[in-house]
N, C-alpha and C. Protein backbone atom coordinates (compact mmCIF):
# COMPACT_ATOMS: atom_id res chain seq x y z
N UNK A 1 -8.74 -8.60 5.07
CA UNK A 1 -8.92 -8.64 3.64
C UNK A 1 -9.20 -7.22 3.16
N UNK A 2 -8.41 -7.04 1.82
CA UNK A 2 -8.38 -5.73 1.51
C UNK A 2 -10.09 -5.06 1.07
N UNK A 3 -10.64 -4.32 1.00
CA UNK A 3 -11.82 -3.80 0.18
C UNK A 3 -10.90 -3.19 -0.89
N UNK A 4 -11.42 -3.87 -2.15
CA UNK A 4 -10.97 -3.49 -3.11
C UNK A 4 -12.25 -3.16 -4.09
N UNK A 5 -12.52 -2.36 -4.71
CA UNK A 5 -14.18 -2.26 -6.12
C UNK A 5 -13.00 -1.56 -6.68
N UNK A 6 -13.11 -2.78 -8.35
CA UNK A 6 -12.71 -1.59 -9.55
C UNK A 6 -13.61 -0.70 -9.75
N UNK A 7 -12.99 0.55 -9.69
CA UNK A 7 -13.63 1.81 -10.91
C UNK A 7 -13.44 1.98 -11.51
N UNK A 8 -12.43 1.78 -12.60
CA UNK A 8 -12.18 1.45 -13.72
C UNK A 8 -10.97 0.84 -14.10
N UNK A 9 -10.17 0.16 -15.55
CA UNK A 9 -9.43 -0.25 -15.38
C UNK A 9 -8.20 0.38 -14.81
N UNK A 10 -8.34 1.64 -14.02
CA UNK A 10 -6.65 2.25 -13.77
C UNK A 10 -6.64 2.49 -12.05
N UNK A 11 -8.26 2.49 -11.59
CA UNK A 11 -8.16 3.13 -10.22
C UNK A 11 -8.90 1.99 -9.48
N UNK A 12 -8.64 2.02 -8.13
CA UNK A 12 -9.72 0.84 -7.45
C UNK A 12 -9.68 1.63 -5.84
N UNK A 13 -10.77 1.07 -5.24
CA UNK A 13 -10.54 2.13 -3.79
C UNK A 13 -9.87 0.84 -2.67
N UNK A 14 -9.24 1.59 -1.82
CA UNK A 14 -8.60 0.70 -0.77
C UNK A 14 -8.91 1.44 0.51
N UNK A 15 -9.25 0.65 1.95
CA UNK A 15 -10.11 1.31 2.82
C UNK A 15 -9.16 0.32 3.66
N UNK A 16 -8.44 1.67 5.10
CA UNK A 16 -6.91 1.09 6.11
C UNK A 16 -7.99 -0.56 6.29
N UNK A 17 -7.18 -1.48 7.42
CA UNK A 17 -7.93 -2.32 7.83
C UNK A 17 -8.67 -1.62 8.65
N UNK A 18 -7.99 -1.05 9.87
CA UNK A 18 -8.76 -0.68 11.04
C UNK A 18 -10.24 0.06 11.23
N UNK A 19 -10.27 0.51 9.56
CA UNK A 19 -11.65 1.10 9.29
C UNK A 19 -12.76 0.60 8.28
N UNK A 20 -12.04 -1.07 8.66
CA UNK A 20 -13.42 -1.67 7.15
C UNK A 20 -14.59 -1.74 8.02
N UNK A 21 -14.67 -2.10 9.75
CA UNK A 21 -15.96 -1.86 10.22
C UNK A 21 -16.60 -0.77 10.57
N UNK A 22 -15.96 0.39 9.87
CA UNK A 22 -16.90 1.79 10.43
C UNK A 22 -17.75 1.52 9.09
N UNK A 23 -19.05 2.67 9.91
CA UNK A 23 -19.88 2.96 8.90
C UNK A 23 -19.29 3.68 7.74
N UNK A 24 -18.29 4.79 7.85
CA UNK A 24 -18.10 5.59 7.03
C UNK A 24 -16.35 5.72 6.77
N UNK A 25 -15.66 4.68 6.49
CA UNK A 25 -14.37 5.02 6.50
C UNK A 25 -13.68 5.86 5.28
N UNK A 26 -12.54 6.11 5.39
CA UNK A 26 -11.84 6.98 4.81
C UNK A 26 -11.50 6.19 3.53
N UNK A 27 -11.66 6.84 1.94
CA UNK A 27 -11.24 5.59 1.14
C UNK A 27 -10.42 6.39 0.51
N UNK A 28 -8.85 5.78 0.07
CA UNK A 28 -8.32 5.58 -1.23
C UNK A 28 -8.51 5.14 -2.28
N UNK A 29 -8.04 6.22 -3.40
CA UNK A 29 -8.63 6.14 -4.33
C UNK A 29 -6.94 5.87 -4.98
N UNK A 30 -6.98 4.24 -5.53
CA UNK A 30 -5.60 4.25 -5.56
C UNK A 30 -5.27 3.80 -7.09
N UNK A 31 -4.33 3.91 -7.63
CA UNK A 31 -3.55 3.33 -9.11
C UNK A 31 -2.07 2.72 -9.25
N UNK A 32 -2.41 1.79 -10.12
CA UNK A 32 -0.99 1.23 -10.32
C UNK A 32 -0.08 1.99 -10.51
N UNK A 33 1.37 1.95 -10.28
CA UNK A 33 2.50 3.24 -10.47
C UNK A 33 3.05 2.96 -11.73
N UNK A 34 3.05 4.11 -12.47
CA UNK A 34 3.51 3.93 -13.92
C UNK A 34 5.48 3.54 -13.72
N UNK A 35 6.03 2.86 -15.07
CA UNK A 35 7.17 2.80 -15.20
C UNK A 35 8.26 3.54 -14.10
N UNK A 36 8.13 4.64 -14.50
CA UNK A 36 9.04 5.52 -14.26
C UNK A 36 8.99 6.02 -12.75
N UNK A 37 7.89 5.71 -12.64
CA UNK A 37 7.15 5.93 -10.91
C UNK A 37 7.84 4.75 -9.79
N UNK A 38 7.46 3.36 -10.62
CA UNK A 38 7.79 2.37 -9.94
C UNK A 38 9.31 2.17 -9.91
N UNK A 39 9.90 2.91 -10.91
CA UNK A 39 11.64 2.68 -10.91
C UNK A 39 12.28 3.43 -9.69
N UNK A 40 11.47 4.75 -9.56
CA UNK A 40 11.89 6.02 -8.59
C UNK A 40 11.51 5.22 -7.26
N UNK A 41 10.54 4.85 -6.97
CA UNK A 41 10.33 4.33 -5.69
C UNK A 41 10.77 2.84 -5.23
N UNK A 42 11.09 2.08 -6.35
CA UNK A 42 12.45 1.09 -5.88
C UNK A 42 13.53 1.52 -5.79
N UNK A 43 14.03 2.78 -6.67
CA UNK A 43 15.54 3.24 -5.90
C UNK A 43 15.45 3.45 -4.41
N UNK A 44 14.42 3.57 -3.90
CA UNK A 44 14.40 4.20 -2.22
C UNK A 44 14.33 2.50 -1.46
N UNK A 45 14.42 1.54 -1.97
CA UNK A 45 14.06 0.17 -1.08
C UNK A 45 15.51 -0.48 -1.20
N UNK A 46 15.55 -1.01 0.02
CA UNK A 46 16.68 -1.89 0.33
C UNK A 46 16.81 -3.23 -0.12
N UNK A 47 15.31 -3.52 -0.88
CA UNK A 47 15.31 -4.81 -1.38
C UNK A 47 15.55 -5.02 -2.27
N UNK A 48 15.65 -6.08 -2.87
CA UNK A 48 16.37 -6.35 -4.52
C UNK A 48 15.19 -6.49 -5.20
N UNK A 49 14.26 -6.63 -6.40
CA UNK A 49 13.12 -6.56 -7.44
C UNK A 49 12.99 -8.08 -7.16
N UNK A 50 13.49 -9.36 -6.91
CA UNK A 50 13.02 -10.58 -6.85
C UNK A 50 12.39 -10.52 -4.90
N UNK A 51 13.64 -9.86 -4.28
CA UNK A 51 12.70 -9.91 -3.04
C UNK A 51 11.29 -8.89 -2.47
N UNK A 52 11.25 -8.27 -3.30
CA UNK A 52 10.09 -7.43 -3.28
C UNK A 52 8.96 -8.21 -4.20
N UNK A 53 9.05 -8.86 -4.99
CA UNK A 53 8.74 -9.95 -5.77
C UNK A 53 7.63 -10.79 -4.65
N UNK A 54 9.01 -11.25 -4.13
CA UNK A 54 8.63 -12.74 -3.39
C UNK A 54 7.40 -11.96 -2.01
N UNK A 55 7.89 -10.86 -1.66
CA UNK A 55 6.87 -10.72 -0.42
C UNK A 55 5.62 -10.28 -0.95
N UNK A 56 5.68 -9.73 -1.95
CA UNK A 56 4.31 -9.94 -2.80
C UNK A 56 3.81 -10.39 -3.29
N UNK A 57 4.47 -11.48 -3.40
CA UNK A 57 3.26 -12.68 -3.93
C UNK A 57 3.11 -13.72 -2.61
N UNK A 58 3.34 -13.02 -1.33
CA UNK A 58 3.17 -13.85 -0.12
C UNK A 58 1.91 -13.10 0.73
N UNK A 59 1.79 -11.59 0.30
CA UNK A 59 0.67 -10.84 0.36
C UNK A 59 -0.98 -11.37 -0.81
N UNK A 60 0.17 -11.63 -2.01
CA UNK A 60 -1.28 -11.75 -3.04
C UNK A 60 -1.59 -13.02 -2.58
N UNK A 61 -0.92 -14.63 -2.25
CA UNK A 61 -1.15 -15.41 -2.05
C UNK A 61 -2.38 -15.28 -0.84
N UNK A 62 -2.27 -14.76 0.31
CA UNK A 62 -2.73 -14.40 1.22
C UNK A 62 -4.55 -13.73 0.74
N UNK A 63 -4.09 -12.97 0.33
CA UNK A 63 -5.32 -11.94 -0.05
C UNK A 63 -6.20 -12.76 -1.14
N UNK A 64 -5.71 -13.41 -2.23
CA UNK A 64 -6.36 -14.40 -2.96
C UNK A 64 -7.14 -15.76 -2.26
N UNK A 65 -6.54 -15.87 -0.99
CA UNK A 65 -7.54 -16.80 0.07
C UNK A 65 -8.39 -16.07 0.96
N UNK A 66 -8.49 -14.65 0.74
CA UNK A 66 -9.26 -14.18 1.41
C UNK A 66 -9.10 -14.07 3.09
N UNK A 67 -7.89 -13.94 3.43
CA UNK A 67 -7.46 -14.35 4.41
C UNK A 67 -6.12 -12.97 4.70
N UNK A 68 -6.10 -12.79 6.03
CA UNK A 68 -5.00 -12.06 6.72
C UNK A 68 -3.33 -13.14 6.40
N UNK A 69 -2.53 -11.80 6.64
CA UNK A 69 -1.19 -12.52 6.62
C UNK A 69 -1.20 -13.77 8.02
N UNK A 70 -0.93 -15.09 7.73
CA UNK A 70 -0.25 -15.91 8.75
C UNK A 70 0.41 -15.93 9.69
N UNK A 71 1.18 -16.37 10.48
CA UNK A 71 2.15 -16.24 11.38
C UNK A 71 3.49 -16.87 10.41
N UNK A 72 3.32 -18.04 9.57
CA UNK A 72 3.76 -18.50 8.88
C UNK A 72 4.62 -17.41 7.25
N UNK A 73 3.44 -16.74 7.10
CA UNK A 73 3.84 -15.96 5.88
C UNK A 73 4.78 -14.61 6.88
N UNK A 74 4.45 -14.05 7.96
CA UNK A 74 4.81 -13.43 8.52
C UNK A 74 6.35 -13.38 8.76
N UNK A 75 6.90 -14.60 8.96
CA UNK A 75 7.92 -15.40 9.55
C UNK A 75 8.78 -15.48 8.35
N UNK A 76 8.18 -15.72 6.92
CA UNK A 76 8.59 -15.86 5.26
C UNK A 76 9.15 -14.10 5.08
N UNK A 77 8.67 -13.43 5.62
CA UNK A 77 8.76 -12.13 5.02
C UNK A 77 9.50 -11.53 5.86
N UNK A 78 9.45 -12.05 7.20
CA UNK A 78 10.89 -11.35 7.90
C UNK A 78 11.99 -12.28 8.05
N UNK A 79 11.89 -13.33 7.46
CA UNK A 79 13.47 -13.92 6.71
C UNK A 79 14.01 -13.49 5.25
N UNK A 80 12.91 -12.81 4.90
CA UNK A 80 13.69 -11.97 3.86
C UNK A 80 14.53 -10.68 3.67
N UNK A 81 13.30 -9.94 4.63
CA UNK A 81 14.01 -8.59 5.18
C UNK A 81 13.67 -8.46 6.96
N UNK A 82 14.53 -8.71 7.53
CA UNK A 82 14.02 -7.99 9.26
C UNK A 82 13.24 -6.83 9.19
N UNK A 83 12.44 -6.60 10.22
CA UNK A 83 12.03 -5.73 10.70
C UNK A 83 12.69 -4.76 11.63
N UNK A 84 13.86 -4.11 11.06
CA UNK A 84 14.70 -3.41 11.99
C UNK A 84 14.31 -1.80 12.50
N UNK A 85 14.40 -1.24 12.80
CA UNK A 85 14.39 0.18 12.62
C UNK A 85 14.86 0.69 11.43
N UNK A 86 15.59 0.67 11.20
CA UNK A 86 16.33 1.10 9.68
C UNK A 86 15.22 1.03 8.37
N UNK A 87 14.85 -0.27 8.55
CA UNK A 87 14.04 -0.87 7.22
C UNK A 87 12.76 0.01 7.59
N UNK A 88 12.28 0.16 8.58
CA UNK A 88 10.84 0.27 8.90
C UNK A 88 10.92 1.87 8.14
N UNK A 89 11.88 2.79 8.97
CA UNK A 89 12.15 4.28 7.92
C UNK A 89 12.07 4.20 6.93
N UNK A 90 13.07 2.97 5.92
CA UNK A 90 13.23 2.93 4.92
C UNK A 90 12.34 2.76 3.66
N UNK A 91 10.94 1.74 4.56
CA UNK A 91 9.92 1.39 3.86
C UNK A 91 9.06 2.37 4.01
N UNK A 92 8.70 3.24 5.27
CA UNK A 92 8.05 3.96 5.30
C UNK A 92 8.46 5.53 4.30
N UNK A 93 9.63 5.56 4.23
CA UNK A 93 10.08 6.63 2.81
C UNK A 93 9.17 6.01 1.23
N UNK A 94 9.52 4.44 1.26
CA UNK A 94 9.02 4.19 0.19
C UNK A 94 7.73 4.32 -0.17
N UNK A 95 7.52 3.45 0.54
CA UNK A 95 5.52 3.78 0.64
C UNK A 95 4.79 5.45 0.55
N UNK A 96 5.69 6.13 1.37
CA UNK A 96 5.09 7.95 1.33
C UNK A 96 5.12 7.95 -0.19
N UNK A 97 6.19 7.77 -0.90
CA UNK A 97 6.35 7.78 -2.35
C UNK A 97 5.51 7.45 -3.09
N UNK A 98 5.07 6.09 -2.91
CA UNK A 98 3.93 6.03 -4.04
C UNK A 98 2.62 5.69 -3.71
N UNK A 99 2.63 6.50 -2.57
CA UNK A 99 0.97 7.56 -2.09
C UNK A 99 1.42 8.11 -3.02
N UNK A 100 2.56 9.32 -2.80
CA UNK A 100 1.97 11.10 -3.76
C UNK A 100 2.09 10.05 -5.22
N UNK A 101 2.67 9.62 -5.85
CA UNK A 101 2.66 8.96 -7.28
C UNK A 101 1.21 8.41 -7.16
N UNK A 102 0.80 7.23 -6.39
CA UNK A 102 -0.55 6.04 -6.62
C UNK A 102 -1.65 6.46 -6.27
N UNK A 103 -1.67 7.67 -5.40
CA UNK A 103 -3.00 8.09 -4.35
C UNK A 103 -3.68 8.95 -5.30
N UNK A 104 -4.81 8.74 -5.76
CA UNK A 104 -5.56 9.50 -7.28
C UNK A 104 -6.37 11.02 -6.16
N UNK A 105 -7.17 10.18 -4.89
CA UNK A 105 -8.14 11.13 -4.22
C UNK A 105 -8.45 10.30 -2.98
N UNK A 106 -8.40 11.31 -1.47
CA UNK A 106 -9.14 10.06 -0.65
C UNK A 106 -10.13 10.65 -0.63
N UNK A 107 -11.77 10.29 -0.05
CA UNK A 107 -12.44 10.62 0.30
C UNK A 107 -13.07 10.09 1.64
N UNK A 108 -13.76 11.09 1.99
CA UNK A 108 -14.23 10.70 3.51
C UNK A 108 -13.40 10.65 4.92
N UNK A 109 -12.32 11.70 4.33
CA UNK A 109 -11.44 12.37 5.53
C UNK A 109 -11.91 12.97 6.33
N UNK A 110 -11.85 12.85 7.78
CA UNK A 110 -12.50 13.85 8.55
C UNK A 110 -11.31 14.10 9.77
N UNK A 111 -11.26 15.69 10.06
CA UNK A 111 -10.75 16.32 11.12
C UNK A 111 -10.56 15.83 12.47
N UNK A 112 -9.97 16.53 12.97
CA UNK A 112 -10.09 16.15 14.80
C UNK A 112 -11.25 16.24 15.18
N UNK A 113 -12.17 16.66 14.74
CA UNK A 113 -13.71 17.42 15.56
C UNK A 113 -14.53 16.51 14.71
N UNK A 114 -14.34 15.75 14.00
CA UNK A 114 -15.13 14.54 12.91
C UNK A 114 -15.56 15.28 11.82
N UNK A 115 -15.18 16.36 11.71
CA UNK A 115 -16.15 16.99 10.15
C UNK A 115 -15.61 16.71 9.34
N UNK A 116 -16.28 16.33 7.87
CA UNK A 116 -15.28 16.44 6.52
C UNK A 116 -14.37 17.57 6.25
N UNK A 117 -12.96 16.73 5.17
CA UNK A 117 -12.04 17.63 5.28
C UNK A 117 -11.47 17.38 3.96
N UNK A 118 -11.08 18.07 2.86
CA UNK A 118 -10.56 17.56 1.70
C UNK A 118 -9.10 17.85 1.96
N UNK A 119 -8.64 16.22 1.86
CA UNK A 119 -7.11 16.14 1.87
C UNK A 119 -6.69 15.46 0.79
N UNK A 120 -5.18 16.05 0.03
CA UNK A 120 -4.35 15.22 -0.67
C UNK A 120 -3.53 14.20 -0.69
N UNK A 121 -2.78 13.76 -1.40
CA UNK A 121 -1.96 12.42 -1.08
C UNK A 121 -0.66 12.96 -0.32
N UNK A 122 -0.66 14.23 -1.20
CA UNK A 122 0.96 14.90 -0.20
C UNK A 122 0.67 15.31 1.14
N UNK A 123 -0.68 15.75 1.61
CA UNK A 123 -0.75 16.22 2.86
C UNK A 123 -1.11 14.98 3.93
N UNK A 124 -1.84 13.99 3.06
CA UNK A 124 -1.47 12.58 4.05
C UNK A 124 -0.24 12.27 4.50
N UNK A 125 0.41 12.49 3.68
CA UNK A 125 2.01 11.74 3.43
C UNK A 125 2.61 12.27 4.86
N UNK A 126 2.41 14.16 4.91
CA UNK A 126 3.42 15.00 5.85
C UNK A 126 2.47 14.59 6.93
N UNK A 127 1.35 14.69 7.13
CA UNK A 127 0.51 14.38 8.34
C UNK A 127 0.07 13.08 9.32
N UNK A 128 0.16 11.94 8.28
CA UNK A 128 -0.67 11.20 8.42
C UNK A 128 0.08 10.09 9.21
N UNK A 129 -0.23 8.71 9.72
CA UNK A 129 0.24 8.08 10.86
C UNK A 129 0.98 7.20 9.81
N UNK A 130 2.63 7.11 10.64
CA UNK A 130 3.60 5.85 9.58
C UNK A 130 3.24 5.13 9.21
N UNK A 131 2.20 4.06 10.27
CA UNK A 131 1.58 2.82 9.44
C UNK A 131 0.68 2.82 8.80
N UNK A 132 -0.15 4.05 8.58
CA UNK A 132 -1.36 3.97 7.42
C UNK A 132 -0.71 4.45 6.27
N UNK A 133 0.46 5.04 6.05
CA UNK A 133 1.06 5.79 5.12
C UNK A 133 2.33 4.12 4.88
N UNK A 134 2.64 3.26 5.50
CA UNK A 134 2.64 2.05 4.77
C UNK A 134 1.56 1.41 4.39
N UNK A 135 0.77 0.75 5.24
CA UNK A 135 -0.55 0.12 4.80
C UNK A 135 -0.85 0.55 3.08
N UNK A 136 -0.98 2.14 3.52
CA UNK A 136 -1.71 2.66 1.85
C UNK A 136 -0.88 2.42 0.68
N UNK A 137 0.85 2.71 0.92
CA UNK A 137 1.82 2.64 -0.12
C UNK A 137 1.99 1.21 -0.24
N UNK A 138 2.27 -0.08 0.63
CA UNK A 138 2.39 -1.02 0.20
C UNK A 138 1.55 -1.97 -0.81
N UNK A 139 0.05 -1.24 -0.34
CA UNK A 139 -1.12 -1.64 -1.16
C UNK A 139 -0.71 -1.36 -2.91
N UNK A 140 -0.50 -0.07 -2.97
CA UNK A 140 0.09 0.45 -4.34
C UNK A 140 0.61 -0.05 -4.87
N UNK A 141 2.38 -0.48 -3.97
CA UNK A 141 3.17 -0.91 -4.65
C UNK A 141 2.84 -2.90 -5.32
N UNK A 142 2.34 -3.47 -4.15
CA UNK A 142 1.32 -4.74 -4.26
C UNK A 142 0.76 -4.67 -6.03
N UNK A 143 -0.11 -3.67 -6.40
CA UNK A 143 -1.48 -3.84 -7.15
C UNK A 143 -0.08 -3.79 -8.38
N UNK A 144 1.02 -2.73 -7.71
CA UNK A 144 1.76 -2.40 -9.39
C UNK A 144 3.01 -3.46 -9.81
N UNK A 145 3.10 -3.90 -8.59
CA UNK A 145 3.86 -5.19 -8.68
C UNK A 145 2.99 -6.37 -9.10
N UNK A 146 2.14 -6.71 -9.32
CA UNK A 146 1.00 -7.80 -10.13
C UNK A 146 1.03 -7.28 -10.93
N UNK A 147 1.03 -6.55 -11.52
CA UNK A 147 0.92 -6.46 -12.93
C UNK A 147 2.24 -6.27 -13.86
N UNK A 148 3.28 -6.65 -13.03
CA UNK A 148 4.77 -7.14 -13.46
C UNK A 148 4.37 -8.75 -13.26
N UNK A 149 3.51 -9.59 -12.36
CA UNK A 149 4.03 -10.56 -11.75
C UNK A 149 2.90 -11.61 -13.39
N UNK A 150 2.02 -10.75 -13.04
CA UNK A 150 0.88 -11.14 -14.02
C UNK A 150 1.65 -11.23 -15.91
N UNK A 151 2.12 -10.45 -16.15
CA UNK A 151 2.69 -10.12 -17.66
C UNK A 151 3.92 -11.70 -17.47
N UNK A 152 4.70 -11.86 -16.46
CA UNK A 152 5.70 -13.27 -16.69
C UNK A 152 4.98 -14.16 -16.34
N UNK A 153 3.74 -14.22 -16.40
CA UNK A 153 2.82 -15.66 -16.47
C UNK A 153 2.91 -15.80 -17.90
C-alpha cells in the first residue's frame, strides 16, 4: 500500500515499497502531470488511453482496498499488455518522463556511504534503478490518470 499524505491540493509524498519499513526512507514529492505533460508522455506508451485506463483503475481498485496487486489483477494487466522486454524499455522511458515532469523534490536521499545527498528528478531518472524509476513514474501517471477517471464520473 502506497504512503500517500496530501500536502496540498497539487503535491502528495510517495515512499518506493521496499522502503515503507525503514526508519527513514527516501520520499517523493510527487504531482499530477499537467495536460500537455500527460499528452507528451502518452506519446512514448504503446498503450491506447482506454488501456492505460483500464490498468489503472486495476491499480486504484487495488490500492482503494488497501491491499497489494493480486495474482488475479496481475494476470488482468498482463492480458492487456505482456510483459515483454520491449514494453518493459518502453514503460520504463515513460515513467523516467513523468518523474522529470511529476517529481516536485525527493527528500531523504542518501549516498553510497549513507549520508544525505540533494538529488533531482533528472538525476534520479539518469542514475537511479529501472524499477524505482517505474514504481515512482507509474505512481504519477496513476494519481494523473484519476483525475481524468474521476471528472467521467
Amino acid at each position: 500500500m502506497a504512503i500517500r499524505v496530501a500536502v496540498n491540493n497539487v503535491t502528495s509524498e510517495y515512499v518506493l515499497q521496499r522502503e515503507r519499513e525503514e526508519q527513514k526512507p527516501t520520499v517523493f514529492m510527487v504531482r499530477r502531470l499537467r495536460w500537455e505533460e500527460k499528452s507528451h508522455v502518452r506519446e512514448l506508451s504503446t498503450l491506447t488511453l482506454e488501456q492505460a485506463l483500464k490498468i489503472s483503475s486495476i491499480h486504484s481498485a487495488a490500492q482503494a482496498e488497501g491491499r497489494d496487486l493480486t495474482q488475479d489483477d496481475a494476470q488482468q494487466i498482463a492480458a492487456i499488455q505482456p510483459p515483454t522486454e520491449g514494453y518493459l524499455r518502453n514503460l520504463t522511458q515513460q515513467c523516467a518522463q513523468a518523474v522529470v515532469y511529476g517529481c516536485v523534490d525527493i527528500c531523504g536521499a542518501l549516498d553510497e556511504d549513507g549520508e544525505p545527498v540533494a538529488i533531482t528528478a533528472k538525476q534520479f531518472v539518469e542514475m537511479g534503478d529501472a524499477e524505482d524509476i517505474r514504481e515512482v513514474g507509474s505512481e504519477i501517471i496513476r494519481i494523473s490518470e484519476l483525475s481524468i477517471e474521476k471528472k467521467k464520473l
